[in-house]
N, C-alpha and C. Protein backbone atom coordinates (compact mmCIF):
# COMPACT_ATOMS: atom_id res chain seq x y z
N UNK A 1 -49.63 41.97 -68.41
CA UNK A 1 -50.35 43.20 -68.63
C UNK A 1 -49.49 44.34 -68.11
N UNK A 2 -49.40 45.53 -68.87
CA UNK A 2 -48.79 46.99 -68.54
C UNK A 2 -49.28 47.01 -67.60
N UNK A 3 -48.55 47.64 -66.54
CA UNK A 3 -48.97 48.32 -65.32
C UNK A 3 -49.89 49.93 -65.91
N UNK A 4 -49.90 50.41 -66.80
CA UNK A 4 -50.66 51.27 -66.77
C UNK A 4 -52.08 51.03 -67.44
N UNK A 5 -51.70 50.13 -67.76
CA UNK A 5 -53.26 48.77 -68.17
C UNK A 5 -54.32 48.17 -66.75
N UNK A 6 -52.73 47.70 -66.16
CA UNK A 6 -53.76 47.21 -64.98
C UNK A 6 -54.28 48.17 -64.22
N UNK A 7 -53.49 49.58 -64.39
CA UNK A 7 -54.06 51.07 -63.08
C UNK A 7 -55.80 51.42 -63.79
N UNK A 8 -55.70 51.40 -65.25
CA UNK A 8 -56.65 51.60 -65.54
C UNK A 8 -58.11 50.98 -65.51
N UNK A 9 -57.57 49.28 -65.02
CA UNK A 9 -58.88 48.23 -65.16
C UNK A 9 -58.97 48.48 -63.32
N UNK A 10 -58.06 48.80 -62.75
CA UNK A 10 -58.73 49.29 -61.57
C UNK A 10 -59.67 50.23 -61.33
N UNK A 11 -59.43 51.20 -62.48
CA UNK A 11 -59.92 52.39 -61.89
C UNK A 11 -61.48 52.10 -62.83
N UNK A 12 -61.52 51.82 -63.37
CA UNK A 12 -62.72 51.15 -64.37
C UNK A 12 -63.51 50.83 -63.52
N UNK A 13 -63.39 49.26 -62.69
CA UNK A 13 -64.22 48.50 -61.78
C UNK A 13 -63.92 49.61 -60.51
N UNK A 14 -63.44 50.82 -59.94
CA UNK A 14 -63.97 51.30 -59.25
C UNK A 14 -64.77 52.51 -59.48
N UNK A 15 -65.13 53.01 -60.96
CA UNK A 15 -66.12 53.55 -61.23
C UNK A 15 -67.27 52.98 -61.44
N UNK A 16 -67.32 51.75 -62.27
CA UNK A 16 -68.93 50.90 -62.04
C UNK A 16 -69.13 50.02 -61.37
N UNK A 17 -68.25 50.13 -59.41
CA UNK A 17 -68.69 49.55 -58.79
C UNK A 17 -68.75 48.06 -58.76
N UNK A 18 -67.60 47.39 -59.85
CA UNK A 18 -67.63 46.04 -59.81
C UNK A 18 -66.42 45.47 -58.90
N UNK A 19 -66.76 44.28 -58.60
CA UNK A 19 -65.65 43.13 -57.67
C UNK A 19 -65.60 42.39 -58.61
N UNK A 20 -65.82 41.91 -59.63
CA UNK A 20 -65.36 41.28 -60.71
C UNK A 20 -65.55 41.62 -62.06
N UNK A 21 -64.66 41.41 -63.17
CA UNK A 21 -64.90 42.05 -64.48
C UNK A 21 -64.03 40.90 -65.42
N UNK A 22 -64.51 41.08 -66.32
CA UNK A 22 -64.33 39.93 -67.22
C UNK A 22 -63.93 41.08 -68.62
N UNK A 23 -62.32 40.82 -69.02
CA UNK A 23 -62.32 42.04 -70.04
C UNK A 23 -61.74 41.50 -71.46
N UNK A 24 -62.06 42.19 -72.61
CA UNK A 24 -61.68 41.16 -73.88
C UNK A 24 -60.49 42.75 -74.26
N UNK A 25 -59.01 42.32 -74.56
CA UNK A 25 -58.31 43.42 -74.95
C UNK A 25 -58.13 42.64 -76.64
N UNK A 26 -57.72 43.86 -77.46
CA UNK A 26 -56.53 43.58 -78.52
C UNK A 26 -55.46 44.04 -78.08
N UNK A 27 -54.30 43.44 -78.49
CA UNK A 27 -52.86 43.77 -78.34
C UNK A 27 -52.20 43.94 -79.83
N UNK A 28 -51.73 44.89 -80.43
CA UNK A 28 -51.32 45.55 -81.64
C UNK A 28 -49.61 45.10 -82.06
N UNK A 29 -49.67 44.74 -83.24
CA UNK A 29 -48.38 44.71 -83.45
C UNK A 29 -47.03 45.57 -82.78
N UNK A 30 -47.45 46.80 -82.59
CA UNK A 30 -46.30 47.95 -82.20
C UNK A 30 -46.89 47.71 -80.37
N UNK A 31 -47.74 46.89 -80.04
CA UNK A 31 -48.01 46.56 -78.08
C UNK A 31 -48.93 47.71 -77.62
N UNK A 32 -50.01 47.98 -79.06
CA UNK A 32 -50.89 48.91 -78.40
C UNK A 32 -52.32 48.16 -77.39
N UNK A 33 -52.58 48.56 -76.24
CA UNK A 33 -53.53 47.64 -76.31
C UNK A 33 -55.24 48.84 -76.27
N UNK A 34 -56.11 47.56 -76.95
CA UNK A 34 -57.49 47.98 -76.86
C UNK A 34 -58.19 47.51 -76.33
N UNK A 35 -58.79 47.71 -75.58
CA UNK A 35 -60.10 47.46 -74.20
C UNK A 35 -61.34 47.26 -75.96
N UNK A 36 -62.10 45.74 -75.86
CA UNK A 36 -62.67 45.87 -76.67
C UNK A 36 -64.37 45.47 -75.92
N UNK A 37 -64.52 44.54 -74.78
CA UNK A 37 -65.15 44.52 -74.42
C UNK A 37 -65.18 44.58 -72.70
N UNK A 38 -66.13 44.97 -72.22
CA UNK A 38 -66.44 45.05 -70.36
C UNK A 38 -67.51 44.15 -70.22
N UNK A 39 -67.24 42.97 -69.96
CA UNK A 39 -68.35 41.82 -69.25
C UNK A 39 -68.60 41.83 -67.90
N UNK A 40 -69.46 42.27 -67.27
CA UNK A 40 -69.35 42.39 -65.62
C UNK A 40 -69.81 40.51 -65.37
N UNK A 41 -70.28 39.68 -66.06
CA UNK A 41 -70.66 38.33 -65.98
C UNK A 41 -69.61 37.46 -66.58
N UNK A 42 -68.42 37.68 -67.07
CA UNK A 42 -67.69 37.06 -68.08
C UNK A 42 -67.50 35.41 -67.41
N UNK A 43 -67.52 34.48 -68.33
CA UNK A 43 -67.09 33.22 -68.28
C UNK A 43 -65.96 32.77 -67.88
N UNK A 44 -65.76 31.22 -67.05
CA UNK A 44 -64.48 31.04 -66.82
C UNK A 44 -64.95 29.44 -67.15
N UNK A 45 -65.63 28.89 -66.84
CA UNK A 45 -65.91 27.55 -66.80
C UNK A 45 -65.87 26.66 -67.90
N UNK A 46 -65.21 27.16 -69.05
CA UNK A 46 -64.61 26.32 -70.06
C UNK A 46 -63.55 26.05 -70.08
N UNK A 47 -63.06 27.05 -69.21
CA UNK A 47 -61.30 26.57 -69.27
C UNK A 47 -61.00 25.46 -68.07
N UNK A 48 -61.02 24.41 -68.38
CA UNK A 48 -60.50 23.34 -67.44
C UNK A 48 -59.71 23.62 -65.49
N UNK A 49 -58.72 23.99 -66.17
CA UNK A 49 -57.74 24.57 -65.83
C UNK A 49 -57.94 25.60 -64.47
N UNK A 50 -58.90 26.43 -65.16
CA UNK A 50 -59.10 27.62 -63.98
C UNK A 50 -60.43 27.45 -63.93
N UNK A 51 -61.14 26.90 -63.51
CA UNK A 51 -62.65 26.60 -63.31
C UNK A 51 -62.81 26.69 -61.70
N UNK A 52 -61.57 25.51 -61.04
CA UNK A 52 -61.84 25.77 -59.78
C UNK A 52 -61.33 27.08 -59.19
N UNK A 53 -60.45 27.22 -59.36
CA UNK A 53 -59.64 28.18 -58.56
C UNK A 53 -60.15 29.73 -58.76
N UNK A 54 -60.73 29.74 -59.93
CA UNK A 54 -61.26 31.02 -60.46
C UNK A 54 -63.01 30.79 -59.33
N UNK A 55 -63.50 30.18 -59.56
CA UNK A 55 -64.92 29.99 -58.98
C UNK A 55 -64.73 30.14 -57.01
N UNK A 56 -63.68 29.25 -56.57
CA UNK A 56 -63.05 30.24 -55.17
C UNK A 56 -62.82 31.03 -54.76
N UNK A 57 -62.08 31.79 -55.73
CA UNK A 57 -61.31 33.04 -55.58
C UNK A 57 -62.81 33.89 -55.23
N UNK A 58 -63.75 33.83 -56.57
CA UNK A 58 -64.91 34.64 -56.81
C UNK A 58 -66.08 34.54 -55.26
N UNK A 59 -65.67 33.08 -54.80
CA UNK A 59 -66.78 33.02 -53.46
C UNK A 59 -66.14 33.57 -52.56
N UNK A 60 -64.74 33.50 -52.43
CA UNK A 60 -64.47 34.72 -51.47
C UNK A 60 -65.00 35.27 -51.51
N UNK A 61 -64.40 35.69 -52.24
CA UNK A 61 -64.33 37.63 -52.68
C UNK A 61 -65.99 38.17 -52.44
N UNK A 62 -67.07 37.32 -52.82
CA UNK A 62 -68.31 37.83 -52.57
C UNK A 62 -69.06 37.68 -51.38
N UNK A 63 -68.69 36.53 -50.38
CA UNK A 63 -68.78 36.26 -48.79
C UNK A 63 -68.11 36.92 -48.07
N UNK A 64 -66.81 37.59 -48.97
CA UNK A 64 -66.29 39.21 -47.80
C UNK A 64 -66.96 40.04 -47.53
N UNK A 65 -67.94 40.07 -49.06
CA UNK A 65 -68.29 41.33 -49.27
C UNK A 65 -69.95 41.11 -48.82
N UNK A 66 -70.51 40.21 -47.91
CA UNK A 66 -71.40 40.29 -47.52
C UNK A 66 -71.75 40.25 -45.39
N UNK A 67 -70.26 40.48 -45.54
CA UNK A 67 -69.75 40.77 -44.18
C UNK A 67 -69.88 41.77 -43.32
């Protein structure tokens, strides 16, 4: 991801206040990209692969934040 992609999905989840976001882009022949959807619930648990590590990461991140 562009770094001016990722400045922007920061600044996104720190306007609606999210710790996690789940985002659907297009990427354009000429590398334009489009923000097509904002899931504040988005899925991970189909992908094999990242099921655990993604579902950790997320209990951190929300047992910090109840600190």
């Amino acid at each position: 991801m562009p770094e001016r992609i990722a400045r922007g999905v920061h600044m996104l989840m720190l306007t609606f206040g999210l710790r996690y976001v789940a985002l659907d882009f297009l990427v354009d022949p000429q590398g334009r990209w489009y923000l097509i959807d904002v899931n504040p619930n988005g899925q991970w648990g189909f992908i094999p692969d990242l099921r655990t590590p993604i579902t950790r990461a997320l209990a951190d991140l929300l047992e910090r934040a109840t600190r």
